[in-house]
Protein backbone atom coordinates (compact mmCIF):
# COMPACT_ATOMS: atom_id res chain seq x y z
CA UNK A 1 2.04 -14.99 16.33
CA UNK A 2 0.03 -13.20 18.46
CA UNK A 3 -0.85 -9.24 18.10
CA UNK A 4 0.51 -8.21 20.78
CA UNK A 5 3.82 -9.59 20.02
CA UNK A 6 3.57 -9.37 15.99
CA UNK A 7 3.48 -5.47 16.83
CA UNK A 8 6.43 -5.21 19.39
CA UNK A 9 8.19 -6.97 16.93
CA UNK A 10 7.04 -5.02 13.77
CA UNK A 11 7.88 -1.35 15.85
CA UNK A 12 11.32 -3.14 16.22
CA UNK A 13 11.80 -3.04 12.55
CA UNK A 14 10.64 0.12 12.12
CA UNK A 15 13.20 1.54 14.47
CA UNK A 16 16.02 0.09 12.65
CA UNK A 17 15.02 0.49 9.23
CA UNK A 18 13.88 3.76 9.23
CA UNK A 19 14.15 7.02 11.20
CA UNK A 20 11.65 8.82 9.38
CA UNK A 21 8.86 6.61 10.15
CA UNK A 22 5.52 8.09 12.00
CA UNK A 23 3.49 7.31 15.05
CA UNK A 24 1.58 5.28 14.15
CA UNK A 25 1.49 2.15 11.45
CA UNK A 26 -1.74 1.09 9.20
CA UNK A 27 -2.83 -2.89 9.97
CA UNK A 28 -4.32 -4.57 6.59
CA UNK A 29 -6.27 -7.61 6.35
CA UNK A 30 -6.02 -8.72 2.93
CA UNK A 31 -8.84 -11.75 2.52
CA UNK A 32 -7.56 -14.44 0.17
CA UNK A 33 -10.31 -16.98 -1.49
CA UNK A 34 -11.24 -20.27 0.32
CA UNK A 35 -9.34 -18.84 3.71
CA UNK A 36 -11.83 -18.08 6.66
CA UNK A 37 -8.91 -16.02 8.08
CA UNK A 38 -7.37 -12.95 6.52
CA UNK A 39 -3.80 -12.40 6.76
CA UNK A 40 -2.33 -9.29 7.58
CA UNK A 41 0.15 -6.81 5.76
CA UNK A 42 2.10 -3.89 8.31
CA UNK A 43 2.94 -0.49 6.48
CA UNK A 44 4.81 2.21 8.23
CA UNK A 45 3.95 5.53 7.40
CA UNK A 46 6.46 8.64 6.25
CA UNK A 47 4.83 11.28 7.73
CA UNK A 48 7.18 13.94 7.89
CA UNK A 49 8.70 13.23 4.06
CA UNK A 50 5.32 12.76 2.90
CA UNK A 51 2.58 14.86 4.99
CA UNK A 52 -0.14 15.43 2.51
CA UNK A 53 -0.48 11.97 1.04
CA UNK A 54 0.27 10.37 4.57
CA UNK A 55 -2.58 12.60 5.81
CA UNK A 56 -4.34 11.59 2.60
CA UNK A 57 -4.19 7.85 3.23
CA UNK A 58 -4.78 8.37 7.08
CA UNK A 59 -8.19 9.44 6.31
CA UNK A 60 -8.95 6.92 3.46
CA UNK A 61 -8.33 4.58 6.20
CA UNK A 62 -10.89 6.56 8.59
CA UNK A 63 -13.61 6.45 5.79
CA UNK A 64 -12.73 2.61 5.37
CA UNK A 65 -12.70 3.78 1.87
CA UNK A 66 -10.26 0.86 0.87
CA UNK A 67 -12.57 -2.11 2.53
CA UNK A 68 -13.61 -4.55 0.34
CA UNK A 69 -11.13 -3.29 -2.66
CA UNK A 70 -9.34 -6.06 -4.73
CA UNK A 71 -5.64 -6.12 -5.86
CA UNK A 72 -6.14 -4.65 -9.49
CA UNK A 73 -2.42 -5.32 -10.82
CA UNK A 74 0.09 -7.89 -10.40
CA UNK A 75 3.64 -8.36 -11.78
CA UNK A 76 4.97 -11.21 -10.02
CA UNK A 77 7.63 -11.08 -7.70
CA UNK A 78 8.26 -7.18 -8.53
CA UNK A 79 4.83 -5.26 -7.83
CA UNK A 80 0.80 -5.72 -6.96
CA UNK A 81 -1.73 -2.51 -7.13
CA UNK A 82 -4.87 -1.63 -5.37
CA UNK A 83 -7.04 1.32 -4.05
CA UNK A 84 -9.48 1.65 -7.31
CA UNK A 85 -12.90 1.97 -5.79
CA UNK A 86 -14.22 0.45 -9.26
CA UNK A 87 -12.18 -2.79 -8.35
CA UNK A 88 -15.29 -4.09 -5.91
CA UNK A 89 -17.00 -5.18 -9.15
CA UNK A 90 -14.33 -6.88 -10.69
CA UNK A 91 -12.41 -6.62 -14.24
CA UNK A 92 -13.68 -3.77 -16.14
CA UNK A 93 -12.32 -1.58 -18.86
CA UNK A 94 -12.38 1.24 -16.34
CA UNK A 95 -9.94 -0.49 -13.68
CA UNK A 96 -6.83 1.20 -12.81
CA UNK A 97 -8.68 4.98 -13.77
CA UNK A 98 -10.97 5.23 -10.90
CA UNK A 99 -10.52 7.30 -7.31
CA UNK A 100 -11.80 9.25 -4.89
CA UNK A 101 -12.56 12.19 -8.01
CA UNK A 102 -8.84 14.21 -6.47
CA UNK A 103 -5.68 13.98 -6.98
CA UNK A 104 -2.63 14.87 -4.56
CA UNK A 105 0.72 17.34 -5.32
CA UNK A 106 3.58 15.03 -5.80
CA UNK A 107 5.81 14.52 -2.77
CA UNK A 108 8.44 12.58 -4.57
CA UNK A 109 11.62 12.44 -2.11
CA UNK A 110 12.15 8.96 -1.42
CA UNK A 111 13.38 5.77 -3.09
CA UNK A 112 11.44 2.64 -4.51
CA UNK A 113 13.17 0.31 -1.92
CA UNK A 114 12.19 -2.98 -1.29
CA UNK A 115 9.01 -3.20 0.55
CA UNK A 116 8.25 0.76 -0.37
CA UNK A 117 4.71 1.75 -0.71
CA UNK A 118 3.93 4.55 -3.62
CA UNK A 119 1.15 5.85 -5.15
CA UNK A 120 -0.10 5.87 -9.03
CA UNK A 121 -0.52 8.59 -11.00
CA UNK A 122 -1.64 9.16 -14.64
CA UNK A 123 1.21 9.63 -17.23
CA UNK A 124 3.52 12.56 -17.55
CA UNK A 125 1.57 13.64 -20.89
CA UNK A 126 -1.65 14.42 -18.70
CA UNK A 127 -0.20 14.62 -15.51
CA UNK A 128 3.11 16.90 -15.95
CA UNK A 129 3.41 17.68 -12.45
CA UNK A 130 3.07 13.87 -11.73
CA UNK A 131 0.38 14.79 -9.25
CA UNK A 132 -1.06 11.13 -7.21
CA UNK A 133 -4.09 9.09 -8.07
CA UNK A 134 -6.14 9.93 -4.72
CA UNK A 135 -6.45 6.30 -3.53
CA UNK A 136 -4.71 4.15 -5.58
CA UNK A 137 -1.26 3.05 -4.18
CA UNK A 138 1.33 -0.16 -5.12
CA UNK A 139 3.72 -2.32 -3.35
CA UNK A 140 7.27 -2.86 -4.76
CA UNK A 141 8.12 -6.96 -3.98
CA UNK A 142 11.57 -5.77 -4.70
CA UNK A 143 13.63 -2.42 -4.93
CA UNK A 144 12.62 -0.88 -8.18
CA UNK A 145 15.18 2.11 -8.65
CA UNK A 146 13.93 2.38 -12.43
CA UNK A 147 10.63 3.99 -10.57
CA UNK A 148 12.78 6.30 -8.13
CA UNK A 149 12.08 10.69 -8.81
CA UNK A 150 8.65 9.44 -11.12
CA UNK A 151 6.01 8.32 -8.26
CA UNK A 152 6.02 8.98 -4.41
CA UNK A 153 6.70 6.76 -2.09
CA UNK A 154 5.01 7.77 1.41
CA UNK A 155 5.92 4.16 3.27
CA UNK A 156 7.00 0.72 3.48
CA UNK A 157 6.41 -2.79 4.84
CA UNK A 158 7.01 -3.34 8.45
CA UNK A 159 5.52 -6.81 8.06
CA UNK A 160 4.24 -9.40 5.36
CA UNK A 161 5.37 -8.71 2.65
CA UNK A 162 5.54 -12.23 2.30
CA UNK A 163 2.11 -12.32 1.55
CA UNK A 164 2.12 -9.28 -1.22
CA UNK A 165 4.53 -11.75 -3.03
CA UNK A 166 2.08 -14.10 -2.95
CA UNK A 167 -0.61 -11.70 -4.38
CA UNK A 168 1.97 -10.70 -7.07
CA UNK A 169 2.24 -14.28 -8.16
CA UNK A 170 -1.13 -15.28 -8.56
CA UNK A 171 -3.09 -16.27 -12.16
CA UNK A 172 -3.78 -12.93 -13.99
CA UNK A 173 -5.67 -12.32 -17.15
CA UNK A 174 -4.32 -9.95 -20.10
CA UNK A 175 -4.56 -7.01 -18.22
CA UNK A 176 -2.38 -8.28 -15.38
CA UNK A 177 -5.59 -8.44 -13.05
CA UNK A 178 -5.31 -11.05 -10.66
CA UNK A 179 -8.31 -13.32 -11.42
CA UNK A 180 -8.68 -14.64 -7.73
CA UNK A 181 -10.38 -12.52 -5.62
CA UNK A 182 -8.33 -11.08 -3.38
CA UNK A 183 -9.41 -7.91 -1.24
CA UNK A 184 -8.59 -5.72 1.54
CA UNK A 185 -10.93 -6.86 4.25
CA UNK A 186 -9.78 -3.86 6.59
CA UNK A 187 -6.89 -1.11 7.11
CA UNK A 188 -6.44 0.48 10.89
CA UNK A 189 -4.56 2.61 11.82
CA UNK A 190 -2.68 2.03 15.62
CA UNK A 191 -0.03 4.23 17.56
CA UNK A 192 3.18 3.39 18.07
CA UNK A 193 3.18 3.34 21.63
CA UNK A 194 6.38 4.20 23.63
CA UNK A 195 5.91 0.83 25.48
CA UNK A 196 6.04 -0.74 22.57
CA UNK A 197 8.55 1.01 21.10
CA UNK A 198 12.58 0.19 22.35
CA UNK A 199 14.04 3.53 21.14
């Protein structure tokens, strides 16, 4: 499917699936081993639910801070992990701690839905007032309600989630880190143009 057409289709969705959605949607290209072409992931964004970590990821995304940062955690067919800057060297005792060196308040207002995008946090016993890891965000394969008032959940996936499945499925070792290589080549950020849009 071609770009042009993969988007019209993807600002479709986000129409009908949710009102809340922002202007613009974050393109990933998530490079798999042994495939010259990465495939691509679309997240909508909940902007006005979920300024400060929206804004928070928005300029991530700006500092290509997530380029080059492997899927750290896999459960398969329920939920993958990334955004842990320590992840570009691989499995280390230290993955699933790291960040930016911040935190975010806790904007927790929406629902672990299938397809919803949230991000970690340490545990309640440090963390009472479940404040976010700065970077590090996961994907639920499938709705997760067990999750819902713990973690927030600032958007979804407009498109591919087929391919986080995938992720969630591969080989892990003990520590549920997928042991092929798979990283985010890229995440951009591009408006949801009126044209494009059929509202």
């Amino acid at each position: 499917m071609k770009f042009s057409a993969l988007l019209l289709a993807i600002f479709w969705t986000a129409t009908c699936t949710a009102a809340t959605l922002g202007p613009e949607v974050a393109i990933m290209q998530i490079k798999f081993p042994k495939e010259k072409q990465p495939r691509e992931v679309v997240i909508g964004l909940y902007d006005e639910s979920t300024p400060a970590t929206v804004a928070n990821f928005k300029s991530l995304i700006n500092q290509k801070f997530y380029n080059g940062l492997r899927f750290h955690r896999a459960f398969p067919g329920s939920l993958i992990q990334t955004g842990d800057p320590s992840s570009r060297w691989g499995q280390t005792d230290k993955i699933g701690t790291g960040g930016p060196g911040f935190t975010i308040p806790a904007e927790i207002r929406l629902k672990h839905n299938k397809g919803a995008i949230a991000m970690a946090r340490l545990p309640e016993k440090i963390n009472p007032a479940k404040h976010s890891n700065g970077s590090q965000f996961y994907v639920c394969i499938e709705a997760l309600p067990k999750l819902d008032g713990q973690y927030t959940v600032f958007g979804t996936i407009l498109a591919g989630l087929d391919v986080l499945d995938e992720i969630s499925k591969a080989p892990t070792n003990s520590n549920d880190f997928p042991l092929p290589k798979i990283t985010i080549k890229s995440i951009v950020l591009v408006p949801r143009t009126p044209a494009a849009d059929p509202r």
